[in-house]
PDB file of N, CA and C in Angstrom:
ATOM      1  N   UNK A   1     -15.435   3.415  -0.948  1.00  0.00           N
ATOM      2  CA  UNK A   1     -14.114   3.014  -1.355  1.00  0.00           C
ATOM      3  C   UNK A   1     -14.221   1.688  -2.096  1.00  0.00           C
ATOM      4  N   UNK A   2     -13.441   1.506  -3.115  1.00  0.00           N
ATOM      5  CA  UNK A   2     -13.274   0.046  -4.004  1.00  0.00           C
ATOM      6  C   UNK A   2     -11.909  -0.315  -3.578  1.00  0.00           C
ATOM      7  N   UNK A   3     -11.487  -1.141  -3.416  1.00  0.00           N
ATOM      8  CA  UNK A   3     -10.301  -2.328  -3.101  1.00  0.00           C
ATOM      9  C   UNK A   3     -10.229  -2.954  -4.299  1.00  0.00           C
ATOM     10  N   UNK A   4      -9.190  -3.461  -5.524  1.00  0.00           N
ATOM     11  CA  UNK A   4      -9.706  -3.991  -6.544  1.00  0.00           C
ATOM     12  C   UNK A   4      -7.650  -4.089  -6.911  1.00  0.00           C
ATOM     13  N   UNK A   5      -8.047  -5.060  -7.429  1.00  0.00           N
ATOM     14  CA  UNK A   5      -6.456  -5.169  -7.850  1.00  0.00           C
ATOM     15  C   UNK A   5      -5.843  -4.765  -9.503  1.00  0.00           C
ATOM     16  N   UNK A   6      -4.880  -5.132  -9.835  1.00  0.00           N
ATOM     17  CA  UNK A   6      -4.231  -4.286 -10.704  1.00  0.00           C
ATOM     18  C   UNK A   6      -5.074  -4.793 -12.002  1.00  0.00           C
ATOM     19  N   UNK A   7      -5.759  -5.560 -12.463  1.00  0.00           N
ATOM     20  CA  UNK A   7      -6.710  -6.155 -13.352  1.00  0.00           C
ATOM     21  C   UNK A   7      -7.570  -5.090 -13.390  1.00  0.00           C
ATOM     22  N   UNK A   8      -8.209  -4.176 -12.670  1.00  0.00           N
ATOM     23  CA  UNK A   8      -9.586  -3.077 -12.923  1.00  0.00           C
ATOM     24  C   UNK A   8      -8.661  -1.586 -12.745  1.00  0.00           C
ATOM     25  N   UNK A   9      -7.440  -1.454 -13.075  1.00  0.00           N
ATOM     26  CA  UNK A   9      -5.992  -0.381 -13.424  1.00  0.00           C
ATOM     27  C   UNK A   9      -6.578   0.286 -14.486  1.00  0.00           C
ATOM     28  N   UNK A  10      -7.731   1.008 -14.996  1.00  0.00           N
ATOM     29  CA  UNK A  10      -7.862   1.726 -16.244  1.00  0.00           C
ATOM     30  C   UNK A  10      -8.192   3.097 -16.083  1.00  0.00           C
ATOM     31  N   UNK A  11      -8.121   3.761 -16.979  1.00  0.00           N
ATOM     32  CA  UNK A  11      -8.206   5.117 -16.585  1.00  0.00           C
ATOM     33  C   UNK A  11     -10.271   5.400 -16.705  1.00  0.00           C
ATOM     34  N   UNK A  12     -10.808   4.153 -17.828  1.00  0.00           N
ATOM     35  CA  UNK A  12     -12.340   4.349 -17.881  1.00  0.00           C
ATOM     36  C   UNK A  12     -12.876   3.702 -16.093  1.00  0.00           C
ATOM     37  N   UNK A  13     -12.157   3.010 -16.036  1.00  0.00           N
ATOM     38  CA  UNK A  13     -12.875   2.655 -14.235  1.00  0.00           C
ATOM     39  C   UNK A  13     -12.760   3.611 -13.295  1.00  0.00           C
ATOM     40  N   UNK A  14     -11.288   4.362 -13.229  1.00  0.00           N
ATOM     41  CA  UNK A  14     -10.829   5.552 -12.414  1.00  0.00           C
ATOM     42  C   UNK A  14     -12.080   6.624 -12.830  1.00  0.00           C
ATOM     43  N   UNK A  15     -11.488   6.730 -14.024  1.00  0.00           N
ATOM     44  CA  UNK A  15     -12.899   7.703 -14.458  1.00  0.00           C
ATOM     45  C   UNK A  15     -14.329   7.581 -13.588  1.00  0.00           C
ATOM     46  N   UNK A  16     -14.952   6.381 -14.062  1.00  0.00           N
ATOM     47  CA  UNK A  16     -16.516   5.927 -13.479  1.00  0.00           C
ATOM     48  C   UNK A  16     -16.393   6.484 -12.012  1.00  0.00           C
ATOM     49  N   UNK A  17     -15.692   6.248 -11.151  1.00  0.00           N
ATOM     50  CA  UNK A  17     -15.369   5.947  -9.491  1.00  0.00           C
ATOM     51  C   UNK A  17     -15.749   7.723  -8.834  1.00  0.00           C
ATOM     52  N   UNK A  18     -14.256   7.925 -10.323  1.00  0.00           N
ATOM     53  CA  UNK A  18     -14.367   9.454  -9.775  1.00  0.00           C
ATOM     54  C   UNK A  18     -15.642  10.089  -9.934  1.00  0.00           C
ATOM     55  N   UNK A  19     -16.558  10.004 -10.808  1.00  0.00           N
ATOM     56  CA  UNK A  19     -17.654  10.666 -11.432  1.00  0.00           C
ATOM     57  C   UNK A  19     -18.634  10.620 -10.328  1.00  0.00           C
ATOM     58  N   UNK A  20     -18.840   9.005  -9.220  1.00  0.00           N
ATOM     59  CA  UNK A  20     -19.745   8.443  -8.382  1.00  0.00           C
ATOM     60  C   UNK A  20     -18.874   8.736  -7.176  1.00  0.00           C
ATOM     61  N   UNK A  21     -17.972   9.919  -7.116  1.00  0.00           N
ATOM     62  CA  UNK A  21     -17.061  10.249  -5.803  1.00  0.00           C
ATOM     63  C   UNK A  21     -16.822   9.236  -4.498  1.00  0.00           C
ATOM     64  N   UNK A  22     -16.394   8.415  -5.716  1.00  0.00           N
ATOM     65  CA  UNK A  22     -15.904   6.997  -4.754  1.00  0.00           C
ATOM     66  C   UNK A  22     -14.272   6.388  -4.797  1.00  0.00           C
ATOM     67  N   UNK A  23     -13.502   6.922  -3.591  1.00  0.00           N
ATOM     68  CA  UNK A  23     -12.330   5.952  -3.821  1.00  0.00           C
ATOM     69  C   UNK A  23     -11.516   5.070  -4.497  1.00  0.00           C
ATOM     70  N   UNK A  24     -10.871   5.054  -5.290  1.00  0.00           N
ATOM     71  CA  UNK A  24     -10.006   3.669  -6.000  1.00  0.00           C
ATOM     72  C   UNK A  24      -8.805   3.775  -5.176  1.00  0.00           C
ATOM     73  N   UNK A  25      -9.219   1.986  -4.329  1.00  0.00           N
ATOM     74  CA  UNK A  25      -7.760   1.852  -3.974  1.00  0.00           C
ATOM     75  C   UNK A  25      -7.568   1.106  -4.911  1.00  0.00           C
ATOM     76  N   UNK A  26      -6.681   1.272  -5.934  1.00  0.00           N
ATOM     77  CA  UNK A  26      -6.228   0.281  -7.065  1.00  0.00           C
ATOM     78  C   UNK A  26      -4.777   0.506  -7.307  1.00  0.00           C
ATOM     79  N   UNK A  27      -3.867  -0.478  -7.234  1.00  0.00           N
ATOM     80  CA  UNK A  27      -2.440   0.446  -7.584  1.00  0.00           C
ATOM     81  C   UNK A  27      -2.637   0.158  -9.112  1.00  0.00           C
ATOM     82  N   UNK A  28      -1.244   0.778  -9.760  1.00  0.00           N
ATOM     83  CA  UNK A  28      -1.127   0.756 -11.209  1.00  0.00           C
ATOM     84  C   UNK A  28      -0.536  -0.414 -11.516  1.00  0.00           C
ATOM     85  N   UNK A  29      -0.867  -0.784 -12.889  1.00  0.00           N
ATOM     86  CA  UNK A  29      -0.100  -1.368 -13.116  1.00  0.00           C
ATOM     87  C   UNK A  29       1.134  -1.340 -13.814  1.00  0.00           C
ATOM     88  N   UNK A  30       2.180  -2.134 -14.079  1.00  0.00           N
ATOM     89  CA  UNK A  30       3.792  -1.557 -14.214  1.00  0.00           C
ATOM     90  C   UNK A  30       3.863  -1.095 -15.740  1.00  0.00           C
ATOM     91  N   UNK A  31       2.935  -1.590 -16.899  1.00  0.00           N
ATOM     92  CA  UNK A  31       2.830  -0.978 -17.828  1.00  0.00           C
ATOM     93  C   UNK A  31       2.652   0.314 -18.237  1.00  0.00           C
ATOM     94  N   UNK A  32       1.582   0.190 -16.972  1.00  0.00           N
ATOM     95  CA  UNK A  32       0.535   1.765 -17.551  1.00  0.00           C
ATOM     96  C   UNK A  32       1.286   3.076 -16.557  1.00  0.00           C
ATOM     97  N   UNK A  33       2.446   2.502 -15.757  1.00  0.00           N
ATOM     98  CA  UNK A  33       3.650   3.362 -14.895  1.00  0.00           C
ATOM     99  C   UNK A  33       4.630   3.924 -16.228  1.00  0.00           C
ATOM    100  N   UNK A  34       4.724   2.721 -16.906  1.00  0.00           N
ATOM    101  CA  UNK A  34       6.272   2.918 -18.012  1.00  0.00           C
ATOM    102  C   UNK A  34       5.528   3.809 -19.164  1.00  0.00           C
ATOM    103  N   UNK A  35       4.221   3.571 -19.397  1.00  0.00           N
ATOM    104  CA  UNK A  35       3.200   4.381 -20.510  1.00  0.00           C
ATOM    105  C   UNK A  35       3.529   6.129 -20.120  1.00  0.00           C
ATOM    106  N   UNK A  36       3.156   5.991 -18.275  1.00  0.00           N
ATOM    107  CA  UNK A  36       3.062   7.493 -18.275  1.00  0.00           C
ATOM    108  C   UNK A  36       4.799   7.972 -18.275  1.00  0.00           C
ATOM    109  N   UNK A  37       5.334   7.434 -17.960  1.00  0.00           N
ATOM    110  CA  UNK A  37       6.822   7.883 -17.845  1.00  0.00           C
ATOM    111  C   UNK A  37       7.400   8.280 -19.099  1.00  0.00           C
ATOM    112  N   UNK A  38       6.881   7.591 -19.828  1.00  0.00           N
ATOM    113  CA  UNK A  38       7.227   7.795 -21.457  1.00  0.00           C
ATOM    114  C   UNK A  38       6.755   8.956 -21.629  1.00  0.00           C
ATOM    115  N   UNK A  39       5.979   8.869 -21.613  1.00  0.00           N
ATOM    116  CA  UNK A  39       4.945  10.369 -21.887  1.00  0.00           C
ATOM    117  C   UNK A  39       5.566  11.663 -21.472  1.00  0.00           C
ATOM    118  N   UNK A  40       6.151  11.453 -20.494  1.00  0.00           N
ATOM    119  CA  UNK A  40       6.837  12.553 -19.583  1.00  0.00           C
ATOM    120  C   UNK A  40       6.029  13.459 -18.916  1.00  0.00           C
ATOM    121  N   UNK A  41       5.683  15.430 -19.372  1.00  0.00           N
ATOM    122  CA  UNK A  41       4.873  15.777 -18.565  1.00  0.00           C
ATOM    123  C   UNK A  41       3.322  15.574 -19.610  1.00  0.00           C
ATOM    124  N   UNK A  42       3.582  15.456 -20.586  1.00  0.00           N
ATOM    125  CA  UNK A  42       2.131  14.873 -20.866  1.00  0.00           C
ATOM    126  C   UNK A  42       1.219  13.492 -20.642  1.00  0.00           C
ATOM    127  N   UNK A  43       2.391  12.589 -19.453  1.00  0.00           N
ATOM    128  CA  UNK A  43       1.458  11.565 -19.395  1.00  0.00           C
ATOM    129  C   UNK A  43       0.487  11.743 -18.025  1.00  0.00           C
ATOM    130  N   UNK A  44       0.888  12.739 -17.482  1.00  0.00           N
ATOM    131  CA  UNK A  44      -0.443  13.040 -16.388  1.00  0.00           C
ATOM    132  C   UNK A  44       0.196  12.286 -15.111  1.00  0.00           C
ATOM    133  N   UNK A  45      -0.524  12.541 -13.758  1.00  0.00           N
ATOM    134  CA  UNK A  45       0.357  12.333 -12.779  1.00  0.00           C
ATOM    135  C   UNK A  45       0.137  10.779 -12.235  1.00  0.00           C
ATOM    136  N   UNK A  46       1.052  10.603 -11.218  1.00  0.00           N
ATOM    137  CA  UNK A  46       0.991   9.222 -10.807  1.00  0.00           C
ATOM    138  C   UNK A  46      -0.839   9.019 -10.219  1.00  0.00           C
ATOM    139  N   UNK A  47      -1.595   8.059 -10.133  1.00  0.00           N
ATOM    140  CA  UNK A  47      -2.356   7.664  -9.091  1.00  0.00           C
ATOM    141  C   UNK A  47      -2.208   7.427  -7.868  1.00  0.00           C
ATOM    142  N   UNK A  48      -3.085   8.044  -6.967  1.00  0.00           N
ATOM    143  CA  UNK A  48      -2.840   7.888  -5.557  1.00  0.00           C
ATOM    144  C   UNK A  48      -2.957   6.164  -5.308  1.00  0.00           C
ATOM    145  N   UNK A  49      -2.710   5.828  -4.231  1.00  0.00           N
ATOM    146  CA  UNK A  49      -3.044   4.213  -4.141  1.00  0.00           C
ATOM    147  C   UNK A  49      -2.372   4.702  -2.450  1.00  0.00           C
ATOM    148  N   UNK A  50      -3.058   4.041  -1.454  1.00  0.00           N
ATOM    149  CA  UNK A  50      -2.874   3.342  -0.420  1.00  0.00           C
ATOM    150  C   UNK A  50      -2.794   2.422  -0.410  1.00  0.00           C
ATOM    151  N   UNK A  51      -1.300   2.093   0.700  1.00  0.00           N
ATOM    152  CA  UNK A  51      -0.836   0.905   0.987  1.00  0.00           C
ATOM    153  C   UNK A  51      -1.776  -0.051   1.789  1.00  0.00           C
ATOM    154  N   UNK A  52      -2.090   1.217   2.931  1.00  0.00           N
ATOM    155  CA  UNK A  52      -2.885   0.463   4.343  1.00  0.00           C
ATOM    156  C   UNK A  52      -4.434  -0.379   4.144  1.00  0.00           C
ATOM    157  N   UNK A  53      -5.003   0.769   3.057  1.00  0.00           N
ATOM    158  CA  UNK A  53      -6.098   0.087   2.797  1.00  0.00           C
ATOM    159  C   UNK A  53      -6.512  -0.288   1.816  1.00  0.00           C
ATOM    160  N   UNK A  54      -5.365  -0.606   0.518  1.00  0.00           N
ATOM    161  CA  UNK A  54      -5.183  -1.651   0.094  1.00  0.00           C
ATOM    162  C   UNK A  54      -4.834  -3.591   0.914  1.00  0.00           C
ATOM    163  N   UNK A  55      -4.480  -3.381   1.839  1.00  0.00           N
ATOM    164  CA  UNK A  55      -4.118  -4.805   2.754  1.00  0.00           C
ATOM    165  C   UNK A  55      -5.514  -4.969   3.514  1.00  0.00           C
ATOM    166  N   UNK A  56      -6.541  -3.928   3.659  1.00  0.00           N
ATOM    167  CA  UNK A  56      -7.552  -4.407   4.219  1.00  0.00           C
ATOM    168  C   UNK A  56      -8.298  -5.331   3.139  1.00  0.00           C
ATOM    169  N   UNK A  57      -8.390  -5.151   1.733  1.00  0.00           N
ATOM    170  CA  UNK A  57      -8.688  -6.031   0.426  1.00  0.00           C
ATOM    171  C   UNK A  57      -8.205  -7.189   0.929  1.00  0.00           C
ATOM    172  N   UNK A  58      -6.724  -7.563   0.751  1.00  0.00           N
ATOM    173  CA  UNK A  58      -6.524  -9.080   1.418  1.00  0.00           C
ATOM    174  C   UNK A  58      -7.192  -9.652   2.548  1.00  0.00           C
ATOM    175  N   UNK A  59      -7.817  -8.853   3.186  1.00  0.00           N
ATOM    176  CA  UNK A  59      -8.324  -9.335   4.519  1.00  0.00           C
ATOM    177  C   UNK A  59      -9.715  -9.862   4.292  1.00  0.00           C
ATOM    178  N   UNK A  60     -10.294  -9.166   3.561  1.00  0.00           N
ATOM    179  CA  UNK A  60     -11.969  -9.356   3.222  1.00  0.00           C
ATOM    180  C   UNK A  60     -11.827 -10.025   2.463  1.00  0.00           C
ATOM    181  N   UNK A  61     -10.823 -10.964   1.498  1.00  0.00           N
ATOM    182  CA  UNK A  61     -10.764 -11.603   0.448  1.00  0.00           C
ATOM    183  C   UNK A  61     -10.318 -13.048   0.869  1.00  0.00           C
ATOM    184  N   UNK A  62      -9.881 -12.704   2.409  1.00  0.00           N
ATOM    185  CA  UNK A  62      -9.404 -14.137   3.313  1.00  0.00           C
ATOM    186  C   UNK A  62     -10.825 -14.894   3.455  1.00  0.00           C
ATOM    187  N   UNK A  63     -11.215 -13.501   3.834  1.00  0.00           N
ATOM    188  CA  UNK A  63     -12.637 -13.872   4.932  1.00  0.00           C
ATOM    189  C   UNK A  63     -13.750 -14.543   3.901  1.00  0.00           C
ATOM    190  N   UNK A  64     -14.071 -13.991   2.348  1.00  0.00           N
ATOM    191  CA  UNK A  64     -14.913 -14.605   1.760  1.00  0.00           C
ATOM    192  C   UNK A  64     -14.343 -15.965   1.546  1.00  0.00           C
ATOM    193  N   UNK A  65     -12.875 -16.143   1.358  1.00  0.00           N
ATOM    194  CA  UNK A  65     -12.619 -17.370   1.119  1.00  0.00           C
ATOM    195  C   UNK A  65     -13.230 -18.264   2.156  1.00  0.00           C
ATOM    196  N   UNK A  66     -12.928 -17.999   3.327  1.00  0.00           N
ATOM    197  CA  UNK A  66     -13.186 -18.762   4.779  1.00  0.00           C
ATOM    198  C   UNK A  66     -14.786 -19.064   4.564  1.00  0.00           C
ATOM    199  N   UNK A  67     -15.384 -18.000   3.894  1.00  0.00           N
ATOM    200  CA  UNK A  67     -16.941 -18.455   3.502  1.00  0.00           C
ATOM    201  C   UNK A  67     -17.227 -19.408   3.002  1.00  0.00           C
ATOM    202  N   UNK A  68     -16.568 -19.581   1.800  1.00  0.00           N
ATOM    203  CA  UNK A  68     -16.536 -20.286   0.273  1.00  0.00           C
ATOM    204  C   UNK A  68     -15.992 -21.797   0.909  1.00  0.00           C
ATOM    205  N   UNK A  69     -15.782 -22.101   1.898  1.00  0.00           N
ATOM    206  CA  UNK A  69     -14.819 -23.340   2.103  1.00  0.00           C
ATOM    207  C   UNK A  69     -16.121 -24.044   2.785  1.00  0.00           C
ATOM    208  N   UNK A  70     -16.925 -23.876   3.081  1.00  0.00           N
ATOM    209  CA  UNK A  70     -18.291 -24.212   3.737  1.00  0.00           C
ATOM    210  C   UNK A  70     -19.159 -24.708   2.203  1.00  0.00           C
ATOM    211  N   UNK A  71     -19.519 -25.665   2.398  1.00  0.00           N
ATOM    212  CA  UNK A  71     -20.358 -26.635   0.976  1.00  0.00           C
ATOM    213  C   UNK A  71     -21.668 -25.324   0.632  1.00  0.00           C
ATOM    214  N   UNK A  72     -21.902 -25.047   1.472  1.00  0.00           N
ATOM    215  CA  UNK A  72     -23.644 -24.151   1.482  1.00  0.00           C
ATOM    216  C   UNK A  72     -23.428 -22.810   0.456  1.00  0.00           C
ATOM    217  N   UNK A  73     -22.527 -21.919   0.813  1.00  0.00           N
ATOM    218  CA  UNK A  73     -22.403 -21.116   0.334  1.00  0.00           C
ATOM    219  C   UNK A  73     -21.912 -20.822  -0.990  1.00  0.00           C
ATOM    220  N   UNK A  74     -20.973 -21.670  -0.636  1.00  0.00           N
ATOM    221  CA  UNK A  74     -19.844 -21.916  -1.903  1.00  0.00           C
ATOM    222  C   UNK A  74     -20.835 -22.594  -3.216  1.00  0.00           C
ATOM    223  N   UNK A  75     -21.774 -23.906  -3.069  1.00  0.00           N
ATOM    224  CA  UNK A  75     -22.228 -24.211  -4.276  1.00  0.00           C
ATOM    225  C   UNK A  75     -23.937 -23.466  -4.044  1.00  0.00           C
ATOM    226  N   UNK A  76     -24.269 -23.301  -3.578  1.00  0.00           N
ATOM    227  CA  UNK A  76     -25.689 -22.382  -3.187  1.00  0.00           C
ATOM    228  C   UNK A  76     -26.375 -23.432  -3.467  1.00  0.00           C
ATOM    229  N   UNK A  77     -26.357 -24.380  -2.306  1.00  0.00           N
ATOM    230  CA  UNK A  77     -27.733 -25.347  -2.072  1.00  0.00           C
ATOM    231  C   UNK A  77     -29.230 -24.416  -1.537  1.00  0.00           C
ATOM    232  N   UNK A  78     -29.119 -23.847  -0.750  1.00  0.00           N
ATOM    233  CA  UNK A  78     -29.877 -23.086  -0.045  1.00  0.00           C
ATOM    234  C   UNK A  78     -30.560 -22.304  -1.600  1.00  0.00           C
ATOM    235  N   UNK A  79     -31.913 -22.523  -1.837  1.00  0.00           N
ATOM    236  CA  UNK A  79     -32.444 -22.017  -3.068  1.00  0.00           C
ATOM    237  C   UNK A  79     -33.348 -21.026  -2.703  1.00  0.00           C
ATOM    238  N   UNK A  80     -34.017 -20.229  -1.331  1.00  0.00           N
ATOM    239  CA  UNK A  80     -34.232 -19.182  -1.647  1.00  0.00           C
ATOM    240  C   UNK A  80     -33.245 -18.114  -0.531  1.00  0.00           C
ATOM    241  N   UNK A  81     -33.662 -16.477  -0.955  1.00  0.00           N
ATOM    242  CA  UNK A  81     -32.377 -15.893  -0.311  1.00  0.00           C
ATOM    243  C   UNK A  81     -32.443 -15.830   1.076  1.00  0.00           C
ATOM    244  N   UNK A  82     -33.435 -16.195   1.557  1.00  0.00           N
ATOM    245  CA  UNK A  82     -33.459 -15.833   2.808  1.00  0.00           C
ATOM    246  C   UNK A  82     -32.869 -17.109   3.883  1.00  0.00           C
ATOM    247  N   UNK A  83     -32.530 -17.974   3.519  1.00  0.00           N
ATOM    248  CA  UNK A  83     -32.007 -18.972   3.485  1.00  0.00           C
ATOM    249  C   UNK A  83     -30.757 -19.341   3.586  1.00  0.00           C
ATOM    250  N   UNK A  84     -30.437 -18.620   2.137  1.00  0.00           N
ATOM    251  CA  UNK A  84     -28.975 -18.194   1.629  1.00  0.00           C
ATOM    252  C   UNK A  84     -28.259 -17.240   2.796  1.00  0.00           C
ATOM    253  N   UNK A  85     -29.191 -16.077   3.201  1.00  0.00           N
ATOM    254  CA  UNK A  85     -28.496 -15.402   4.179  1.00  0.00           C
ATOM    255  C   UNK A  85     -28.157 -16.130   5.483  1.00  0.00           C
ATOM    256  N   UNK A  86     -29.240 -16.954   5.432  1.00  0.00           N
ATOM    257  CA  UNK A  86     -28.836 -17.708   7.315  1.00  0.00           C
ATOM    258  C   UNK A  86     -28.018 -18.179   7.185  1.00  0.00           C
ATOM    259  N   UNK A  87     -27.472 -19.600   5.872  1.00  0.00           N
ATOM    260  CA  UNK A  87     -26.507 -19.964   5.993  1.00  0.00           C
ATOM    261  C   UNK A  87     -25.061 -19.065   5.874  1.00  0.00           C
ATOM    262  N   UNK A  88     -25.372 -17.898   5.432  1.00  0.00           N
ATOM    263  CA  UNK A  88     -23.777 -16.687   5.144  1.00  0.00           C
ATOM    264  C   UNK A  88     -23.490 -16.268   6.789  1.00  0.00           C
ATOM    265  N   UNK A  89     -24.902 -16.182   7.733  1.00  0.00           N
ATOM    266  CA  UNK A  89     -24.928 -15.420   8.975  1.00  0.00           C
ATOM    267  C   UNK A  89     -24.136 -16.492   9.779  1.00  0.00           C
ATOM    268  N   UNK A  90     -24.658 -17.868  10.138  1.00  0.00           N
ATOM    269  CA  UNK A  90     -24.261 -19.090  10.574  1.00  0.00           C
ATOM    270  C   UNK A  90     -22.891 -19.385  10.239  1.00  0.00           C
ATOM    271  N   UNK A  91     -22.735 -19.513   9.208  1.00  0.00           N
ATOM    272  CA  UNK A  91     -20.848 -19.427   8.751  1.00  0.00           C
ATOM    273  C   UNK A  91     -19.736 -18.457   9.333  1.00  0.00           C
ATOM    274  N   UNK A  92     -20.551 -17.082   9.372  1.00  0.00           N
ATOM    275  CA  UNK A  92     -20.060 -16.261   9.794  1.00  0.00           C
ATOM    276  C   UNK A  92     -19.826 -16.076  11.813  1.00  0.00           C
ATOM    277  N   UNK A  93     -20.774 -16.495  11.746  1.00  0.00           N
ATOM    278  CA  UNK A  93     -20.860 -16.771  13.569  1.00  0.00           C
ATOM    279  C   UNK A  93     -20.134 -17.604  13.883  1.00  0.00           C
ATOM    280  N   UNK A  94     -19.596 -18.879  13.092  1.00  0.00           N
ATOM    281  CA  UNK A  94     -19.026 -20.016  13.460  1.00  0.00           C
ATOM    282  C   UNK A  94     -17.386 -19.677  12.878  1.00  0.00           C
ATOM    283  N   UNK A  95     -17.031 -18.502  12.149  1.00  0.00           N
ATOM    284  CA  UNK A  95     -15.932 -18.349  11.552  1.00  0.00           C
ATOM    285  C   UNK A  95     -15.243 -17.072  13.132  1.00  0.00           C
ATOM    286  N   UNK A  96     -16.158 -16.511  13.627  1.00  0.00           N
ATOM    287  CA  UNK A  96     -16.288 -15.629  14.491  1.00  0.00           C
ATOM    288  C   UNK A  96     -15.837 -16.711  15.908  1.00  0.00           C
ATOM    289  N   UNK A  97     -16.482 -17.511  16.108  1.00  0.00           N
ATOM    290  CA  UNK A  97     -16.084 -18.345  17.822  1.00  0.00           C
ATOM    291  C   UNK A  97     -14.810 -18.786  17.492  1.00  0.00           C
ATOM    292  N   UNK A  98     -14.766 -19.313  16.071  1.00  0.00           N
ATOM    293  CA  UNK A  98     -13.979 -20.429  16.005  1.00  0.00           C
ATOM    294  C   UNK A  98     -11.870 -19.526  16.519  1.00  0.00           C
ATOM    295  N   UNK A  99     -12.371 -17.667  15.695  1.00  0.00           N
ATOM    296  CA  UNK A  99     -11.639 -16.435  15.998  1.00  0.00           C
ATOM    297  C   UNK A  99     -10.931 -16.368  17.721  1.00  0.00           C
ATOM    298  N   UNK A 100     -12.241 -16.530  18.312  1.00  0.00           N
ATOM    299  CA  UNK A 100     -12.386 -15.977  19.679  1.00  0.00           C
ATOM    300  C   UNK A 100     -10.602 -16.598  20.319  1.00  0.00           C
ATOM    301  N   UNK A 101      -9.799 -15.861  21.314  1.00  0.00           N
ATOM    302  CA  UNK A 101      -8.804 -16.755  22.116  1.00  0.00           C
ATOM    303  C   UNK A 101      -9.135 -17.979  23.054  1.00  0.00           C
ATOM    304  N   UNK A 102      -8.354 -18.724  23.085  1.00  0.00           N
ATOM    305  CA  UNK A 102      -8.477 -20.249  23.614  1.00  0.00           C
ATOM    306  C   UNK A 102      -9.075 -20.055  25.064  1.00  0.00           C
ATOM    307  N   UNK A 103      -8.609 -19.136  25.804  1.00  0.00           N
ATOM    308  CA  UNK A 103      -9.091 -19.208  26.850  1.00  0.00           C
ATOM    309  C   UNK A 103     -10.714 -18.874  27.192  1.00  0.00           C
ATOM    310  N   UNK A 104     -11.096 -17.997  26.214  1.00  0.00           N
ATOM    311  CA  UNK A 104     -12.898 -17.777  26.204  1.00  0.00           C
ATOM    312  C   UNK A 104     -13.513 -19.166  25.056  1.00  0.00           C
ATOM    313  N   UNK A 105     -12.450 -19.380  24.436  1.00  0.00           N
ATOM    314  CA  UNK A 105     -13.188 -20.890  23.920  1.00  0.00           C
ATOM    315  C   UNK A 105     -13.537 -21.902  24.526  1.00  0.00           C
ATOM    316  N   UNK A 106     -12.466 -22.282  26.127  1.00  0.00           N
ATOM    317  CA  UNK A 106     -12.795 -23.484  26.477  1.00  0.00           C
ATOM    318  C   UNK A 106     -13.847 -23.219  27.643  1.00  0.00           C
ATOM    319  N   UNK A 107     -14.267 -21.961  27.792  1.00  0.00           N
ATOM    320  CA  UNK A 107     -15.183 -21.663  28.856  1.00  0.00           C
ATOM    321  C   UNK A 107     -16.885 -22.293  28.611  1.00  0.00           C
ATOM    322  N   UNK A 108     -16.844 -21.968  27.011  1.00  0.00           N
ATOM    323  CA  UNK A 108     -18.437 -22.690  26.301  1.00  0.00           C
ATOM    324  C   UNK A 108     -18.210 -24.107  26.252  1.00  0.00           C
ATOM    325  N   UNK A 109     -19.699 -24.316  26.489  1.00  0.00           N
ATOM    326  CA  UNK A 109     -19.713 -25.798  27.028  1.00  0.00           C
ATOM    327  C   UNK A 109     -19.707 -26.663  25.918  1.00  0.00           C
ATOM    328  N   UNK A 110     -20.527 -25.554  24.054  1.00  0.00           N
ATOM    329  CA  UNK A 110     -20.660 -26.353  23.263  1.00  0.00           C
ATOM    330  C   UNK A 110     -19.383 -26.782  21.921  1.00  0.00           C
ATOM    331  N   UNK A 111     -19.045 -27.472  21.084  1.00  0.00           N
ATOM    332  CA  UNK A 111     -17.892 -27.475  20.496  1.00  0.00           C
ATOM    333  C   UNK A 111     -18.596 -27.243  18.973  1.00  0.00           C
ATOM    334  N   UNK A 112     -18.229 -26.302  18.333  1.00  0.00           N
ATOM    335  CA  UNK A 112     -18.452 -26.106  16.970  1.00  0.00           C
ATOM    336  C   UNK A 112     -17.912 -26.546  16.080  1.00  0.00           C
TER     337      UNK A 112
END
């Protein structure tokens, strides 16, 4: 599945996706709605688009942000990849406790 917003809306990307029998959650955009409407029955049918997992996109797009806000990742000090990954894993572990509810937070002894 692709998550991708109304900017990658073309019928050559839909195309590609479909060819590699892969998902577009992409909605349309309001142009290329008024294009087919015009058209009438020759403009071909609406695109499917999910709501639900379209909003999972916002979610993974929180989460890289929450990455990106950390100096390491965001400007890539870390110069080889293996490196690069500890610091993505470490961010991620610390974006993960920091998640956890208050009451299993104040049980660890250490403060992140």
């Amino acid at each position: 599945m692709v998550a991708a917003d109304k900017a990658y809306s073309s019928r050559g990307n839909r195309a590609y996706l479909r060819r590699r029998r892969i998902k577009a959650v992409v909605p349309e955009r309001a142009d290329q709605v008024a294009n087919r409407k015009k058209r009438g029955s020759r403009g071909g049918r609406p695109v499917t688009h999910d709501p639900d997992l379209y909003k999972q996109r916002n979610t993974a797009e929180r989460c890289i942000n929450r990455i990106k806000q950390w100096r390491g990742p965001a400007f890539r000090f870390d110069r080889t990849p293996d490196s690069y990954l500890a610091g993505l894993h470490l961010r991620g572990a610390v974006l993960w406790i920091r998640s956890l509810p208050a009451s299993i937070e104040t049980r660890t002894p250490y403060r992140l």
